[in-house]
C-alpha atoms as a PDB file:
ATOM      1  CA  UNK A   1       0.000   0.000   0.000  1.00  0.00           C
ATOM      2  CA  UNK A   2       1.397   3.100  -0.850  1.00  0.00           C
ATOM      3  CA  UNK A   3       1.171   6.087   1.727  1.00  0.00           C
ATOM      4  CA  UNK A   4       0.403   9.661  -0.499  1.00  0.00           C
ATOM      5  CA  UNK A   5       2.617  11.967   0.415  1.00  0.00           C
ATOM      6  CA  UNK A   6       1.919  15.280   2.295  1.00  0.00           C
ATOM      7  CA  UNK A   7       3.210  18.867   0.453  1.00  0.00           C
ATOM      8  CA  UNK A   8       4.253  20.686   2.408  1.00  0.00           C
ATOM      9  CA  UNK A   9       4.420  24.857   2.572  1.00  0.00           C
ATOM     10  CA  UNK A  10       7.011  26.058   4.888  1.00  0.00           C
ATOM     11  CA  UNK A  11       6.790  30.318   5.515  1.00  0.00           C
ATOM     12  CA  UNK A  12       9.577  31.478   8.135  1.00  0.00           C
ATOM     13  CA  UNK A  13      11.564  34.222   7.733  1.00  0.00           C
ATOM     14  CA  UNK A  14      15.577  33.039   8.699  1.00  0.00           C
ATOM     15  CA  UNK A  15      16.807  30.646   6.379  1.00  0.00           C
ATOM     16  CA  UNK A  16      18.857  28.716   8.842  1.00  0.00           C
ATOM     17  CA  UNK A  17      16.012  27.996  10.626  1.00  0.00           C
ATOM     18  CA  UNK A  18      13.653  27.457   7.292  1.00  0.00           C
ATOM     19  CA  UNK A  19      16.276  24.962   5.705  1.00  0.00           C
ATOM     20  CA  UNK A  20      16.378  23.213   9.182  1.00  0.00           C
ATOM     21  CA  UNK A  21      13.105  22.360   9.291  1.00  0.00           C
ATOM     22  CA  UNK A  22      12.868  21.480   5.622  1.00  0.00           C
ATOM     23  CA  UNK A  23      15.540  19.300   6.540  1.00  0.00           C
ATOM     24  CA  UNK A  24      14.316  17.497   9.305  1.00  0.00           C
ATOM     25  CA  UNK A  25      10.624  16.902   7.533  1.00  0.00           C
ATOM     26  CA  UNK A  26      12.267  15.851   4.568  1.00  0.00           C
ATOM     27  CA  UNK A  27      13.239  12.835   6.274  1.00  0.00           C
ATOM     28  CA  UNK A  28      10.208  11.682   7.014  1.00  0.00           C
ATOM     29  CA  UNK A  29       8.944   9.537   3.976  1.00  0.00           C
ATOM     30  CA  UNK A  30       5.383  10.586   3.585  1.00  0.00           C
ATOM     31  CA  UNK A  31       6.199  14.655   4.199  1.00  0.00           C
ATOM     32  CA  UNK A  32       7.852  17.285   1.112  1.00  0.00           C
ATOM     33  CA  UNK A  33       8.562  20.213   1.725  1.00  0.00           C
ATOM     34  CA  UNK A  34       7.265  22.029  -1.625  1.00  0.00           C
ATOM     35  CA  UNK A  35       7.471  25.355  -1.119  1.00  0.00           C
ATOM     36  CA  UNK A  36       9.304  27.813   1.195  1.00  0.00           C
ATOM     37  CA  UNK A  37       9.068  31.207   1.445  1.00  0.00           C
ATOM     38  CA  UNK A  38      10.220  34.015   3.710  1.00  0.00           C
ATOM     39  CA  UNK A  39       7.749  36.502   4.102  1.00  0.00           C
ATOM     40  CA  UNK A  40       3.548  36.355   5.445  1.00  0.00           C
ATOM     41  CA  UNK A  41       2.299  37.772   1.706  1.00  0.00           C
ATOM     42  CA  UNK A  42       3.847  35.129   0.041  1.00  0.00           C
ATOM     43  CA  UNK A  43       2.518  32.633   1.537  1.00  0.00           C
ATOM     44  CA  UNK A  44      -1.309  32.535  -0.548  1.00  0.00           C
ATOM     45  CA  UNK A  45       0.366  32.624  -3.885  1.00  0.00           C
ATOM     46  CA  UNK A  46       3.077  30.313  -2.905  1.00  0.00           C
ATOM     47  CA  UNK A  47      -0.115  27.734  -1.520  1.00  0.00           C
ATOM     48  CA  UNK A  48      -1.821  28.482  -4.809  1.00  0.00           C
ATOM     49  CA  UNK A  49       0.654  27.475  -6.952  1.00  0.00           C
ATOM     50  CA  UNK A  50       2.094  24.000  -5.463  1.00  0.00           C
ATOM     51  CA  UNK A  51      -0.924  22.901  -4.166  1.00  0.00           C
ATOM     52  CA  UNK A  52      -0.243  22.758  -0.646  1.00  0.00           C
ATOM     53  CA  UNK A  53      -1.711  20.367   1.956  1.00  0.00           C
ATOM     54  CA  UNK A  54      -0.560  21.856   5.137  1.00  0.00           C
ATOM     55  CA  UNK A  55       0.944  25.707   5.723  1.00  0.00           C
ATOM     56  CA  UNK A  56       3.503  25.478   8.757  1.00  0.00           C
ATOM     57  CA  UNK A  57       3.483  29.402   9.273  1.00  0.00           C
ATOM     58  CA  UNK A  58       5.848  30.933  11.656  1.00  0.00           C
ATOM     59  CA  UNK A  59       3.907  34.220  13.539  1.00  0.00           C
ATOM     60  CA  UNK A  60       6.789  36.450  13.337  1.00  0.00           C
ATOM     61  CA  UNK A  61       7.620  37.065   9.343  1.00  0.00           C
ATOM     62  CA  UNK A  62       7.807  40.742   7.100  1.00  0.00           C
ATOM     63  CA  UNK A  63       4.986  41.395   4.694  1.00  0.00           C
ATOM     64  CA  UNK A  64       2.145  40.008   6.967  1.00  0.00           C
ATOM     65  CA  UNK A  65       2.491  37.625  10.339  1.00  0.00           C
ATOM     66  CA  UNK A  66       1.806  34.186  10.367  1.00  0.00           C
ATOM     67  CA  UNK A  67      -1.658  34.967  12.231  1.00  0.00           C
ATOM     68  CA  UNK A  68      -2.439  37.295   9.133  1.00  0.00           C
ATOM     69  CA  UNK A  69      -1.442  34.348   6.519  1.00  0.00           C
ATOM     70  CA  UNK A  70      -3.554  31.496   8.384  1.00  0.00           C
ATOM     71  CA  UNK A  71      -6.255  33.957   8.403  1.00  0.00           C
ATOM     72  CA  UNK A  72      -5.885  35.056   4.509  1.00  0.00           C
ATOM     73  CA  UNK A  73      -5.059  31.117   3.652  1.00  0.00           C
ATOM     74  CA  UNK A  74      -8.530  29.701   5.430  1.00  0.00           C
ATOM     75  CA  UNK A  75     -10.444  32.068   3.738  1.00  0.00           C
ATOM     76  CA  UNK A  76      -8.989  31.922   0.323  1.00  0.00           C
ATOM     77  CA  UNK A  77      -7.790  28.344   0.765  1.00  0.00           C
ATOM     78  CA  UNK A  78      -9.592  26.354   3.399  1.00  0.00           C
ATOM     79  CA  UNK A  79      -8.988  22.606   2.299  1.00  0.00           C
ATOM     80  CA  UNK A  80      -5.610  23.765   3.376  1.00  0.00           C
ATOM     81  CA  UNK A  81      -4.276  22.488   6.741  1.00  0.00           C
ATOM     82  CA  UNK A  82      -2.884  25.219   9.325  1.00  0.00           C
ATOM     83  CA  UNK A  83       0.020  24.859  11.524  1.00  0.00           C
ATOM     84  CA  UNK A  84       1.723  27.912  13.426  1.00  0.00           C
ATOM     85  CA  UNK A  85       4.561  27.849  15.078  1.00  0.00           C
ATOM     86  CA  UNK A  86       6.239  30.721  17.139  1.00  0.00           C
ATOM     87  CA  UNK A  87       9.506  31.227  19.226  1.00  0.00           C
ATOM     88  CA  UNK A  88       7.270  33.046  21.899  1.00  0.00           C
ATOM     89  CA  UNK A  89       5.035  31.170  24.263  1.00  0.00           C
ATOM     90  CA  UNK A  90       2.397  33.447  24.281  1.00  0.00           C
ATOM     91  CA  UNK A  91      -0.905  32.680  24.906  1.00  0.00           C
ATOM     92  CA  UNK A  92      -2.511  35.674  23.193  1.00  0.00           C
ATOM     93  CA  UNK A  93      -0.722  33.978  20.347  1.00  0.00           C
ATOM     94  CA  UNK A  94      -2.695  30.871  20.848  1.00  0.00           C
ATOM     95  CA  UNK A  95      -6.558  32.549  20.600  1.00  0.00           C
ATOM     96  CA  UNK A  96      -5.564  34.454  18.004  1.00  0.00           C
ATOM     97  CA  UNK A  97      -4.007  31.668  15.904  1.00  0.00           C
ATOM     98  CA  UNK A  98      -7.315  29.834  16.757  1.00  0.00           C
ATOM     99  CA  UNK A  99      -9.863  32.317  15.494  1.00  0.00           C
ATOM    100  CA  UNK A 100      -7.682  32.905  12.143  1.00  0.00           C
ATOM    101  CA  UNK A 101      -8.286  29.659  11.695  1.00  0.00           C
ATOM    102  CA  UNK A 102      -5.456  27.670  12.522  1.00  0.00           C
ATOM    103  CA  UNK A 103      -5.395  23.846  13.273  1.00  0.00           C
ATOM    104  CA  UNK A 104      -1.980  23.738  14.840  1.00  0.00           C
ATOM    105  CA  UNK A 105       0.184  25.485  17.667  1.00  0.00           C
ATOM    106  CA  UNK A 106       3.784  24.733  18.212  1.00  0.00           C
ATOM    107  CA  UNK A 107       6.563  26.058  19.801  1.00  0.00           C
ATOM    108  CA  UNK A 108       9.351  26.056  16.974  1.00  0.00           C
ATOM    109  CA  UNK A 109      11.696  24.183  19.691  1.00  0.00           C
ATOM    110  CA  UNK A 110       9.424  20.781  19.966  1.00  0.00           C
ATOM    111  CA  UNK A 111      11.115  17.715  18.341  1.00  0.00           C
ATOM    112  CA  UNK A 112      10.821  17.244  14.602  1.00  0.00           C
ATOM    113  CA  UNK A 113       9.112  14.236  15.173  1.00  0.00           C
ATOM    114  CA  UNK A 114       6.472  15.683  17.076  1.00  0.00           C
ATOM    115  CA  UNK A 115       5.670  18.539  14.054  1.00  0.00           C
ATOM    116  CA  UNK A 116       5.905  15.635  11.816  1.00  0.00           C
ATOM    117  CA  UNK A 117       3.138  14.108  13.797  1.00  0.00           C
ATOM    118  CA  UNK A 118       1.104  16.933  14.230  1.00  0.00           C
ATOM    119  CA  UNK A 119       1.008  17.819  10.362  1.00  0.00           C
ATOM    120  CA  UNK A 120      -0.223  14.040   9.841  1.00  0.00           C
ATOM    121  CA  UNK A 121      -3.237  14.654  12.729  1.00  0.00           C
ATOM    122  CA  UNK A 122      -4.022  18.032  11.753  1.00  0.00           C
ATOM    123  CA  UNK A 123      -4.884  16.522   7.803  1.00  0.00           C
ATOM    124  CA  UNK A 124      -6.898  13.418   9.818  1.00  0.00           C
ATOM    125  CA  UNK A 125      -8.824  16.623  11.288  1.00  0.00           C
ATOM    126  CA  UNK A 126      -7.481  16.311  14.539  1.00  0.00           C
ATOM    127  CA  UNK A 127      -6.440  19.824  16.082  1.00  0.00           C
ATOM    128  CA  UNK A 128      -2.847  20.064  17.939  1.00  0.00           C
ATOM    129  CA  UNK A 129      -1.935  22.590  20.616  1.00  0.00           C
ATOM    130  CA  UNK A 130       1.192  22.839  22.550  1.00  0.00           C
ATOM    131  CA  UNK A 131      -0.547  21.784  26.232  1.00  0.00           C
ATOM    132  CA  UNK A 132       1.503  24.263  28.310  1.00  0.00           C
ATOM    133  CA  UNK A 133       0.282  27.382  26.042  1.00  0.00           C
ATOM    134  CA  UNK A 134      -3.112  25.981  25.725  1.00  0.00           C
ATOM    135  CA  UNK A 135      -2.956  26.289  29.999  1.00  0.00           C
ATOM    136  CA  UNK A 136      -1.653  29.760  29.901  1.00  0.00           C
ATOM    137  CA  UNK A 137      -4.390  30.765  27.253  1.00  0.00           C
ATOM    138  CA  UNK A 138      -7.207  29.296  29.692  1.00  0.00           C
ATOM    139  CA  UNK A 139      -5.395  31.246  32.493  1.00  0.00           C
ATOM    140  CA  UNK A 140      -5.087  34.837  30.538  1.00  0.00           C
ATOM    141  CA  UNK A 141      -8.484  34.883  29.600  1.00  0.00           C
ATOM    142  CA  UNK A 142      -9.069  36.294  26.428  1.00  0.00           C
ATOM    143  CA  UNK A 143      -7.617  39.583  25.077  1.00  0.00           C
ATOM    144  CA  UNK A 144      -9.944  42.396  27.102  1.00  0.00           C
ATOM    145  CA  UNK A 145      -8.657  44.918  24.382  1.00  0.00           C
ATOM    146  CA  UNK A 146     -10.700  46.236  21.713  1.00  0.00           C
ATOM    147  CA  UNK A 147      -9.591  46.272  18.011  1.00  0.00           C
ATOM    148  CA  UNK A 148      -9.337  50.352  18.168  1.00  0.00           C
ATOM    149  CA  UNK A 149      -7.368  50.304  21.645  1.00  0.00           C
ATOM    150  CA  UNK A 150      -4.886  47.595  20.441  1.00  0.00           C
ATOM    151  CA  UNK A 151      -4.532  49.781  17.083  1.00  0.00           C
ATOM    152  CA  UNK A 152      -3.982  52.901  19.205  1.00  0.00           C
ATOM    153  CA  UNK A 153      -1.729  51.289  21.816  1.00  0.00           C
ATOM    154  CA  UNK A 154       0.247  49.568  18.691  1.00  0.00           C
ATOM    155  CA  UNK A 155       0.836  52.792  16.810  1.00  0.00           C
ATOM    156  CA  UNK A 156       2.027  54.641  20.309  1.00  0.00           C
ATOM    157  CA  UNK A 157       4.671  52.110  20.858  1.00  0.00           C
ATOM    158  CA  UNK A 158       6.881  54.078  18.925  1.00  0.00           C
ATOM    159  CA  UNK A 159       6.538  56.728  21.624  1.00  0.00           C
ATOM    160  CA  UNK A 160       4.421  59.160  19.047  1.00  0.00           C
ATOM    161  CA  UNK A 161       2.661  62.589  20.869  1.00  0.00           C
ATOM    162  CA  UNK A 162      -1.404  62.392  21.289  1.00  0.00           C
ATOM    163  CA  UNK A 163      -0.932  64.899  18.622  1.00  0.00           C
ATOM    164  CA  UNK A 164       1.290  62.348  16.200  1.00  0.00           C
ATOM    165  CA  UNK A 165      -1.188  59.546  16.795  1.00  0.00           C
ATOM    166  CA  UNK A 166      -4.235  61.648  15.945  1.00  0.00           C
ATOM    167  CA  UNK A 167      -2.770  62.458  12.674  1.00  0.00           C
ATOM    168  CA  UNK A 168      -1.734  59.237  11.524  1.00  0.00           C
ATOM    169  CA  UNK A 169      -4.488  57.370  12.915  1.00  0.00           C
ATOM    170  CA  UNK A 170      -7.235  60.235  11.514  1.00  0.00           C
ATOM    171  CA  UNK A 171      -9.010  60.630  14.866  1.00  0.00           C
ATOM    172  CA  UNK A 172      -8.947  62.789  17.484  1.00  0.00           C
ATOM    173  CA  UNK A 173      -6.850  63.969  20.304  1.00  0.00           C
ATOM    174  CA  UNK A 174      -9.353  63.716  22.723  1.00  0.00           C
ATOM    175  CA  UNK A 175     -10.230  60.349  20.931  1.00  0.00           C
ATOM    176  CA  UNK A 176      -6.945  59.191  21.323  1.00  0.00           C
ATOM    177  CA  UNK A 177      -6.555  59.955  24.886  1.00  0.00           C
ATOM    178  CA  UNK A 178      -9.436  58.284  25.751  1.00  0.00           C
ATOM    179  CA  UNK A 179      -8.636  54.692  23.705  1.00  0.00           C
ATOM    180  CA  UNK A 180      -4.817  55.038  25.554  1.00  0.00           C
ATOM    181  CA  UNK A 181      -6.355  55.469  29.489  1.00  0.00           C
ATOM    182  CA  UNK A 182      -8.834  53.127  28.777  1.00  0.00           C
ATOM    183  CA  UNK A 183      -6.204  50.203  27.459  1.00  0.00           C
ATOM    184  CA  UNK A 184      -3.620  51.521  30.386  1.00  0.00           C
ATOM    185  CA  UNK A 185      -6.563  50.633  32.710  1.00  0.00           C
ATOM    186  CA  UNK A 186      -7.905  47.002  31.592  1.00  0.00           C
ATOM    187  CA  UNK A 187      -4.368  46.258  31.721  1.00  0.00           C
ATOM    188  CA  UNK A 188      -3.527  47.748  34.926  1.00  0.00           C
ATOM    189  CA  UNK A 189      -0.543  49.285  33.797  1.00  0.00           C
ATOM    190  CA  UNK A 190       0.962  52.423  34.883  1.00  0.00           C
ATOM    191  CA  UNK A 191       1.563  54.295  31.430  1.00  0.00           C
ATOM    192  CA  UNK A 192       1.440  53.573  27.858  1.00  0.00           C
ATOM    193  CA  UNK A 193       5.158  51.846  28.078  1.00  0.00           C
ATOM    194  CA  UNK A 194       4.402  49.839  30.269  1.00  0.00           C
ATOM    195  CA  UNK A 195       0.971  48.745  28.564  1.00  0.00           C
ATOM    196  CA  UNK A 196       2.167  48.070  25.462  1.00  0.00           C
ATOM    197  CA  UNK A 197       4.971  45.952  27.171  1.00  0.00           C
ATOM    198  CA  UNK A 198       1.926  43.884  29.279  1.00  0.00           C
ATOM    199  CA  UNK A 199      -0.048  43.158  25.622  1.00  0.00           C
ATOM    200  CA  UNK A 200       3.209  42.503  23.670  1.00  0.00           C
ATOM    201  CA  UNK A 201       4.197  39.613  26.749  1.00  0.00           C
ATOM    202  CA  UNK A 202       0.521  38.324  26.101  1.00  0.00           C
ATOM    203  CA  UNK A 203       0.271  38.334  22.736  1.00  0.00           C
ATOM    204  CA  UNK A 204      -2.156  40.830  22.600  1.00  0.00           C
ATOM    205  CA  UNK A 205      -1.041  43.242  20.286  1.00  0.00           C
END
């Protein structure tokens, strides 16, 4: 009986670690590695055109994250099997990974032979999630930030004025002050710093 072999799509962004893990599943008799490509807005075309089975998506890549690409990928592409990985346990991470639509979460340091055997459950239609973020997640509770306040609180990261945010975000001032104390507060934090520090640890932002 022959086994059909899984393609592969592998997005990450270093190539030491992207060959590595080609590597390592290219071992494995029924998994090939078909495509690999380094940024997030790659990754749909690069699906498109080899046919993919299952998208191993890191989260942190240029062009779009790996959360944006599972999410662009299920909707344009949904026979096609999900599997993030990140370097950062974060359990924000995990529930937003979930909701774009992805059937896997791994940290990138589990064994090869363990994201060998998740890509083989996840096309069964068994979901996979690394058990110590999936705790965290359940501890966090989900992300008490609106979609404005995280877009506020992302953009004043960079230490912009009230002023500097209203502009580039087109609202204003007032507006602006009000989305900041309001994120500062659900995350008891002391300032802006030290809130967008709090969101970035949880995967929030």
């Amino acid at each position: 009986m022959t086994t059909r072999t899984i393609k592969v799509l592998l997005a990450e962004d270093q190539s030491m670690v992207r060959e590595a893990l080609a590597a390592l599943l290219g071992l494995e008799d029924d998994i090939e590695v078909v495509a690999q490509v380094a940024r997030g807005d790659e990754v749909l075309a690069a699906a498109r055109e080899h046919g993919v089975d299952v998208a191993l998506l890191d989260i942190e890549m240029p062009g779009a994250t790996g959360i944006e690409a599972a999410a662009e990928l299920h909707a344009a592409l949904p026979g096609v099997k999900l599997v993030v990985l990140t370097t950062f346990g974060r359990p924000g991470y995990l529930r937003s990974a979930m909701e774009a639509g992805a059937d896997a979460f791994l940290v990138k340091d589990a064994p090869a032979a363990q994201l060998a055997e998740a890509i083989r459950k996840v096309l069964s239609g068994d979901r996979v999630i690394d058990p110590t973020l999936a705790a965290a997640a359940l501890a966090d509770g989900a992300n008490p930030l609106t979609d404005r306040e995280r877009e506020v609180l992302r953009a004043a990261a960079d230490g912009s004025t009230n002023a500097e945010l209203a502009a580039a975000l087109h609202l204003s001032q007032g507006t602006v002050r009000n989305y900041l104390s309001t994120a500062i507060q659900k995350l008891t934090a002391r300032n802006r710093a030290e809130a967008v520090r709090i969101a970035r640890e949880k995967g929030w932002l």
